[in-house]
C-alpha atoms as a PDB file:
ATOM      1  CA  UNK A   1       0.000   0.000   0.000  1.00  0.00           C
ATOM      2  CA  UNK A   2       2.885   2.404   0.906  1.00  0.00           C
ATOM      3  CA  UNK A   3       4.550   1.367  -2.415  1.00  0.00           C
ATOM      4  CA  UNK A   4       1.497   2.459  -4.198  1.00  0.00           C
ATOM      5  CA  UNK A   5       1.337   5.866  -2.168  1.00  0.00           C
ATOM      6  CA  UNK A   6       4.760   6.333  -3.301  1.00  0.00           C
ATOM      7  CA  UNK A   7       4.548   5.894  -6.909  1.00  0.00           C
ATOM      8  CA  UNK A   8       1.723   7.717  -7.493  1.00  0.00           C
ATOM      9  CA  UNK A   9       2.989  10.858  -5.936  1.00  0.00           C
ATOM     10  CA  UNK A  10       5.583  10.198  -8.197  1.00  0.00           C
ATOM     11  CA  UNK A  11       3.303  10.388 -11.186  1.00  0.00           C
ATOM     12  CA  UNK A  12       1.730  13.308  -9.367  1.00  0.00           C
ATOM     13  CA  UNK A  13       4.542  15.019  -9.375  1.00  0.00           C
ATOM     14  CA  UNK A  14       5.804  14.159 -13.055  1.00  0.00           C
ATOM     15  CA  UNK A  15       2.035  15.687 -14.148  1.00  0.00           C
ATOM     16  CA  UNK A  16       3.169  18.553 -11.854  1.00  0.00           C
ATOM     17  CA  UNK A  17       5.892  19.310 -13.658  1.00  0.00           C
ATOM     18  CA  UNK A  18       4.305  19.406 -17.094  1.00  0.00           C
ATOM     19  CA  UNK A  19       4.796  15.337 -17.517  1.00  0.00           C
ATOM     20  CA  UNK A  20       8.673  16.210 -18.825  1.00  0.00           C
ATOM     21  CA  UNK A  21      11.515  13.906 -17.859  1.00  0.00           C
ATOM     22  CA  UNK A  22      11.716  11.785 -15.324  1.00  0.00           C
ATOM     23  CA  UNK A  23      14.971  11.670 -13.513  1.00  0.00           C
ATOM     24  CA  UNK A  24      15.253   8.032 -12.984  1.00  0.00           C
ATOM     25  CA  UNK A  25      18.882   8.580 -11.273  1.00  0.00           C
ATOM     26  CA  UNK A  26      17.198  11.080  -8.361  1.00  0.00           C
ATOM     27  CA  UNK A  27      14.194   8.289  -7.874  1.00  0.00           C
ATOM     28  CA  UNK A  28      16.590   5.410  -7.403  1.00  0.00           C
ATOM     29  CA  UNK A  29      18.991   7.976  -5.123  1.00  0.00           C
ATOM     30  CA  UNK A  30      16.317   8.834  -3.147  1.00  0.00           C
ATOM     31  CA  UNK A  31      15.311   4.416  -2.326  1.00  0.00           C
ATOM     32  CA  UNK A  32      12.716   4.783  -3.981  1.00  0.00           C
ATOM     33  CA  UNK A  33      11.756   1.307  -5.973  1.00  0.00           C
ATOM     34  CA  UNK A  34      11.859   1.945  -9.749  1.00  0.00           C
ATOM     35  CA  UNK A  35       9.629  -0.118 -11.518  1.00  0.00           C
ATOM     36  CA  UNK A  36       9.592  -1.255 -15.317  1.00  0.00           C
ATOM     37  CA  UNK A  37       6.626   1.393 -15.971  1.00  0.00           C
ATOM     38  CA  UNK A  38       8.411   4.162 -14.229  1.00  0.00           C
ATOM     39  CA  UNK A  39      11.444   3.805 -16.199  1.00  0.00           C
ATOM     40  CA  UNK A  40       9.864   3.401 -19.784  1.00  0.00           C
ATOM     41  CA  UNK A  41       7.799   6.044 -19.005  1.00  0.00           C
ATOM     42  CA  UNK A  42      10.844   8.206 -18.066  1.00  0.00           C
ATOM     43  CA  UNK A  43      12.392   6.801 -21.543  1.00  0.00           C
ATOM     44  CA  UNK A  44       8.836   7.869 -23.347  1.00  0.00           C
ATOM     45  CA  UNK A  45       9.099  11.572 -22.204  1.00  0.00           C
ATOM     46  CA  UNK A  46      12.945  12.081 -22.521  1.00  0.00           C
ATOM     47  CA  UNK A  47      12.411  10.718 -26.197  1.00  0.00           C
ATOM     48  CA  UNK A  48       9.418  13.714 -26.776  1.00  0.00           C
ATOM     49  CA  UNK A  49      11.674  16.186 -24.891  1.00  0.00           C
ATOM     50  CA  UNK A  50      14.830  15.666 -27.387  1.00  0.00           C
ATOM     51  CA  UNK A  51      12.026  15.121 -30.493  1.00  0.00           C
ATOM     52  CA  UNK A  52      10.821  18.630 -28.730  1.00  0.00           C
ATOM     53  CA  UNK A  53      14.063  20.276 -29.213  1.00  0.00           C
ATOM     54  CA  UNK A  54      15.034  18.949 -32.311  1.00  0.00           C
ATOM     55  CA  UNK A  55      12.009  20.031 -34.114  1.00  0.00           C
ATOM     56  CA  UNK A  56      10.239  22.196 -32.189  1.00  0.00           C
ATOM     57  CA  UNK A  57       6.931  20.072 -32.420  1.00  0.00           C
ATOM     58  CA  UNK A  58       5.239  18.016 -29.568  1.00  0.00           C
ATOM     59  CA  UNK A  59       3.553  15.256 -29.150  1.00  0.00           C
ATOM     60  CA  UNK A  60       0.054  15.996 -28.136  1.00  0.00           C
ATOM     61  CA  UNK A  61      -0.895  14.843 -24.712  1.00  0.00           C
ATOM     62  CA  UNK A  62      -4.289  12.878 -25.507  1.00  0.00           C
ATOM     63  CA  UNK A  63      -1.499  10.613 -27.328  1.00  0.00           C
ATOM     64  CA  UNK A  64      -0.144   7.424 -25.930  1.00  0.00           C
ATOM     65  CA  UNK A  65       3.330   8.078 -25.278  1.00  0.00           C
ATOM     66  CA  UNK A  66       4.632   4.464 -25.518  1.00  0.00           C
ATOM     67  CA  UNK A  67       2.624   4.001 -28.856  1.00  0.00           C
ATOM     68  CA  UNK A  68       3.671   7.141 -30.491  1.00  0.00           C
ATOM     69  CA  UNK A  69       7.430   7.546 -31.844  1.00  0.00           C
ATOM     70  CA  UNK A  70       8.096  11.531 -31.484  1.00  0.00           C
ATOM     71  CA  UNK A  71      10.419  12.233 -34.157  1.00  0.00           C
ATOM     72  CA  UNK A  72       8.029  10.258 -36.662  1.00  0.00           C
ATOM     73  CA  UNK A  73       4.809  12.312 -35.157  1.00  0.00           C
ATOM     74  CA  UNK A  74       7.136  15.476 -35.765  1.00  0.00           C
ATOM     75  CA  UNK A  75       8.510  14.139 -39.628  1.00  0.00           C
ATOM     76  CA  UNK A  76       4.980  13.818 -40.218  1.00  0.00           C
ATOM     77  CA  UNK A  77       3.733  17.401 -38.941  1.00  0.00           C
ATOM     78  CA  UNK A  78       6.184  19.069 -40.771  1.00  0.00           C
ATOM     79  CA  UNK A  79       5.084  17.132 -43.973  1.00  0.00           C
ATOM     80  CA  UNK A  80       0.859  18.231 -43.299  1.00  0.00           C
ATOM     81  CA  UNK A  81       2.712  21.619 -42.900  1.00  0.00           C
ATOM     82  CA  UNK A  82       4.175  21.711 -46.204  1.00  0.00           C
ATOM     83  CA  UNK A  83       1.300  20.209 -47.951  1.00  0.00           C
ATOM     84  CA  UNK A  84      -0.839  22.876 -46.583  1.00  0.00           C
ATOM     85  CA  UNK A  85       0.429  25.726 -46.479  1.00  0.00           C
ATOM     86  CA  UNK A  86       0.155  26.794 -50.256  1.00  0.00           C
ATOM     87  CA  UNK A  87       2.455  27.711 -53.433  1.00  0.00           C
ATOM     88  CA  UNK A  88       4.538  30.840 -53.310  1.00  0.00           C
ATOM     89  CA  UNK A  89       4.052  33.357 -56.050  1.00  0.00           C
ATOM     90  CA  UNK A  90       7.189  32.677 -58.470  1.00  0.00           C
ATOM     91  CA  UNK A  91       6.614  28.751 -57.772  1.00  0.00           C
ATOM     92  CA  UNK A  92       6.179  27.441 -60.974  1.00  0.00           C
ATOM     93  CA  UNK A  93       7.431  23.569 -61.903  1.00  0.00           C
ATOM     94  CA  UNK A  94       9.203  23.439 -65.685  1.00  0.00           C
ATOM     95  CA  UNK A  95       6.088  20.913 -66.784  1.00  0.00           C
ATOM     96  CA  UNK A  96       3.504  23.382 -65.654  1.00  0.00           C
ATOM     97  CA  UNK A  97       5.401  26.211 -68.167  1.00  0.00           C
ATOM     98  CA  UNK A  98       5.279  23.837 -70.587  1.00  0.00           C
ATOM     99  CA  UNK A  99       1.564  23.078 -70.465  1.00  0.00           C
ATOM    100  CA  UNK A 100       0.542  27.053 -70.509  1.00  0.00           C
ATOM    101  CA  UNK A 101       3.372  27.460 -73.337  1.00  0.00           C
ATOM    102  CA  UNK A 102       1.040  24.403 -75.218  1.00  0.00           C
ATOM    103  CA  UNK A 103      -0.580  25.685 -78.316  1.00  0.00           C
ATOM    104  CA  UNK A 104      -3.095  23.420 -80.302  1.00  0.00           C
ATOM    105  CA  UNK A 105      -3.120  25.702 -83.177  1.00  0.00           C
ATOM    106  CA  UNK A 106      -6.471  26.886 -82.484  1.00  0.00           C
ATOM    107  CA  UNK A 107      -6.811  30.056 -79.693  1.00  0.00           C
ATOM    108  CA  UNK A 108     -10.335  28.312 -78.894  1.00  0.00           C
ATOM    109  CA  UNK A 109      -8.904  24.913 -78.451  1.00  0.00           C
ATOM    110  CA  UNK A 110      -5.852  26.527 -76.347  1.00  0.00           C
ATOM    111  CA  UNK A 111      -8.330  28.472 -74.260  1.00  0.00           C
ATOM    112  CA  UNK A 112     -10.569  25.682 -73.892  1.00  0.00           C
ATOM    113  CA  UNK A 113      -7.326  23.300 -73.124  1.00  0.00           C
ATOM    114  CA  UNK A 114      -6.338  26.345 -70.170  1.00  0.00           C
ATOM    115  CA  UNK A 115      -9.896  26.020 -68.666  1.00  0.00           C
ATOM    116  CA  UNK A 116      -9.910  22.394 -68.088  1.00  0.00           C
ATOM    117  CA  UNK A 117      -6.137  22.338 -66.955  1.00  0.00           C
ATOM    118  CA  UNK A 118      -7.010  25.220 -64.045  1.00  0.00           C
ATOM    119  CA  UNK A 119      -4.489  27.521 -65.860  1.00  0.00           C
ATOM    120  CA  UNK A 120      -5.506  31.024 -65.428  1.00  0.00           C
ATOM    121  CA  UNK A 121      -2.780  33.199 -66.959  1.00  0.00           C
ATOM    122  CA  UNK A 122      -3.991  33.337 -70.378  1.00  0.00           C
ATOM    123  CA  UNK A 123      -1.657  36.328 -71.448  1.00  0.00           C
ATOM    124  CA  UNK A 124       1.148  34.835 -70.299  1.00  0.00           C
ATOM    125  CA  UNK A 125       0.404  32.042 -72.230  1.00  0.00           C
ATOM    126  CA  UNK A 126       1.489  32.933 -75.479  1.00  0.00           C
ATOM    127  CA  UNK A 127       5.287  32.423 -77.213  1.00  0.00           C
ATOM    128  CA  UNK A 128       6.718  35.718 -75.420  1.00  0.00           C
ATOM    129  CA  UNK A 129       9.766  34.380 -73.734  1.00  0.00           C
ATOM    130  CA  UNK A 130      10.186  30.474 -74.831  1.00  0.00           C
ATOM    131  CA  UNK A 131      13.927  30.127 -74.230  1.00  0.00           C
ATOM    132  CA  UNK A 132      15.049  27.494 -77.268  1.00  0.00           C
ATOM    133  CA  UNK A 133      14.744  23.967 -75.485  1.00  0.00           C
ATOM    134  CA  UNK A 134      11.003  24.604 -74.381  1.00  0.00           C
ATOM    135  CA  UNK A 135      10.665  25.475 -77.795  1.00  0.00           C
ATOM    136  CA  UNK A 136      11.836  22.588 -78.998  1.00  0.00           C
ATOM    137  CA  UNK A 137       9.547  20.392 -77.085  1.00  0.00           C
ATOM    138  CA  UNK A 138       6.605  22.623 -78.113  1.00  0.00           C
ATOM    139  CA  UNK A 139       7.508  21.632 -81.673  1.00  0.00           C
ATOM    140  CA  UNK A 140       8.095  17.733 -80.660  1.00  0.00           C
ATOM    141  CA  UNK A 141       4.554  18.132 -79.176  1.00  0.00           C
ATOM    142  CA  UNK A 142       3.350  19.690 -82.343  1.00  0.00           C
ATOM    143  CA  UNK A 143       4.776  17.132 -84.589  1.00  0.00           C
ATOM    144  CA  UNK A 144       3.105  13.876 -82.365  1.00  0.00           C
ATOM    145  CA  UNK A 145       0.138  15.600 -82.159  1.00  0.00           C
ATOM    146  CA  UNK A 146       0.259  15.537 -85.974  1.00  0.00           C
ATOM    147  CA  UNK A 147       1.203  12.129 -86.177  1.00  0.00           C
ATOM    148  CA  UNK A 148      -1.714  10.933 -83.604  1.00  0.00           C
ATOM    149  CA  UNK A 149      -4.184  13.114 -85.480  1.00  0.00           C
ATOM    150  CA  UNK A 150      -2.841  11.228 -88.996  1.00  0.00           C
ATOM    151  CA  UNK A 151      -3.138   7.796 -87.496  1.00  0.00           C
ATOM    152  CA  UNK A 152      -6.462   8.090 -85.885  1.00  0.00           C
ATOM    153  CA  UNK A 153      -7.740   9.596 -88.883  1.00  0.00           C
ATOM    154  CA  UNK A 154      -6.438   6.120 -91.045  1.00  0.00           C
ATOM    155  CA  UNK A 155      -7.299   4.181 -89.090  1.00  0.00           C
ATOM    156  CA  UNK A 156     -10.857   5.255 -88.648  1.00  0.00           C
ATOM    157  CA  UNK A 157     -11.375   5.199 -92.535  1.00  0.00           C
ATOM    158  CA  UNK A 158      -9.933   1.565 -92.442  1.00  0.00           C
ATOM    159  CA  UNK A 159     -12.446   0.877 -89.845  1.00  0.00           C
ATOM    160  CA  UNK A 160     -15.702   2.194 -91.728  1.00  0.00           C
ATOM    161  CA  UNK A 161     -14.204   1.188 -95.332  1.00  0.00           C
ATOM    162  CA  UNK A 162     -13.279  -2.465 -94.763  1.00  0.00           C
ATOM    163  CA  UNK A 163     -16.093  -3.735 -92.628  1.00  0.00           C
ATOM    164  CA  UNK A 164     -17.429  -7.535 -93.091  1.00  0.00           C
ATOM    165  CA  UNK A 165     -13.818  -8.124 -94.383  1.00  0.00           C
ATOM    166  CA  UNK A 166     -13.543 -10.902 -91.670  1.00  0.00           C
ATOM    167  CA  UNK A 167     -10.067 -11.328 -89.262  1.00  0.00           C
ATOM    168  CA  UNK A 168      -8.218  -8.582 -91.834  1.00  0.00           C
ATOM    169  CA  UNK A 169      -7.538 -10.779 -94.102  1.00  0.00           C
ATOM    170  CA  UNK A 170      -7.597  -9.708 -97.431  1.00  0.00           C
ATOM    171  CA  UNK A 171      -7.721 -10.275-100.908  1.00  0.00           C
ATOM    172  CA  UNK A 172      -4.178  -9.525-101.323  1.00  0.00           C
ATOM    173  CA  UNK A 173      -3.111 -11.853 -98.610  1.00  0.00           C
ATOM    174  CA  UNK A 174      -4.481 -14.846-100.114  1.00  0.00           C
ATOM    175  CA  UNK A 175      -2.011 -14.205-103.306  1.00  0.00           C
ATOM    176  CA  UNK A 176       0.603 -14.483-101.012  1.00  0.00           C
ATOM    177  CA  UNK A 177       0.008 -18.008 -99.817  1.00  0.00           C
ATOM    178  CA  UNK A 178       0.313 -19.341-103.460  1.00  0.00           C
ATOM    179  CA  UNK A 179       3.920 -17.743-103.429  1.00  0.00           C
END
């Protein structure tokens, strides 16, 4: 019963203090019995004290301390920080000056093309400053987009042209087999 008395003014005092470290070398120095719990707690709270001082984020009480690793709980903050807290002003990626710098060779397409993407500089958009490798990959664009238009278009006539022809084989083919 006395033991019991004992180590819960101990954890009354540790809550006292703000629940930060527990000086495991002044309980044993003053005989008092240091049990298993006692001492991982003391490990628990001088782990969120250095994760404390290291980062400058703590663990929030309502939090198990034995179940909660600090410095990942702090790694973790700082990420939901940085997710949050927005895009500066100058903050543009090279892909995202490459899709406003994206010209279909129709202003309504391009316009149209700005809307859906969530772009909303449209004067900025235009071939003012392309510095020669973005416009180089503007005309590689350019040129597959040709290409894509090209094959879609063949093979969308082949499609309505040769119907009922069968597994694609042809007239043609059937010469060959004689060879």
């Amino acid at each position: 019963m006395v033991e019991k008395q004992k180590q819960q003014e101990i954890a009354a005092a540790a809550a006292a203090t703000g629940g930060s470290v527990l000086n495991v070398a002044a309980l044993l120095a003053s005989g008092t019995q240091v049990t298993p719990q006692i001492a991982m707690a003391a490990q628990m709270a001088a782990l969120q004290a250095k994760a404390l001082a290291e980062t400058g984020i703590a663990v929030p009480s309502y939090y198990n301390p034995a179940a909660v690793n600090p410095m990942k709980f702090a790694e973790q903050e700082k990420k939901r920080k940085m997710l949050w807290q927005g895009k500066k002003e100058g903050d543009k990626s090279q892909s995202a000056e490459i899709w406003e710098k994206l010209n279909f060779g129709n202003k309504d397409q391009n316009v149209k093309f700005r809307k859906l993407m969530g772009i909303k500089s449209e004067d900025e958009a235009g071939c003012s400053s392309v510095d020669e490798e973005s416009y180089k990959t503007l005309k590689q664009q350019e040129e597959v987009f040709r290409n894509l238009d090209a094959q879609y278009e063949m093979a969308r006539s082949q499609t309505h042209t040769q119907r009922g022809m069968g597994l694609g084989f042809t007239s043609s083919m059937r010469g060959m087999d004689a060879v």
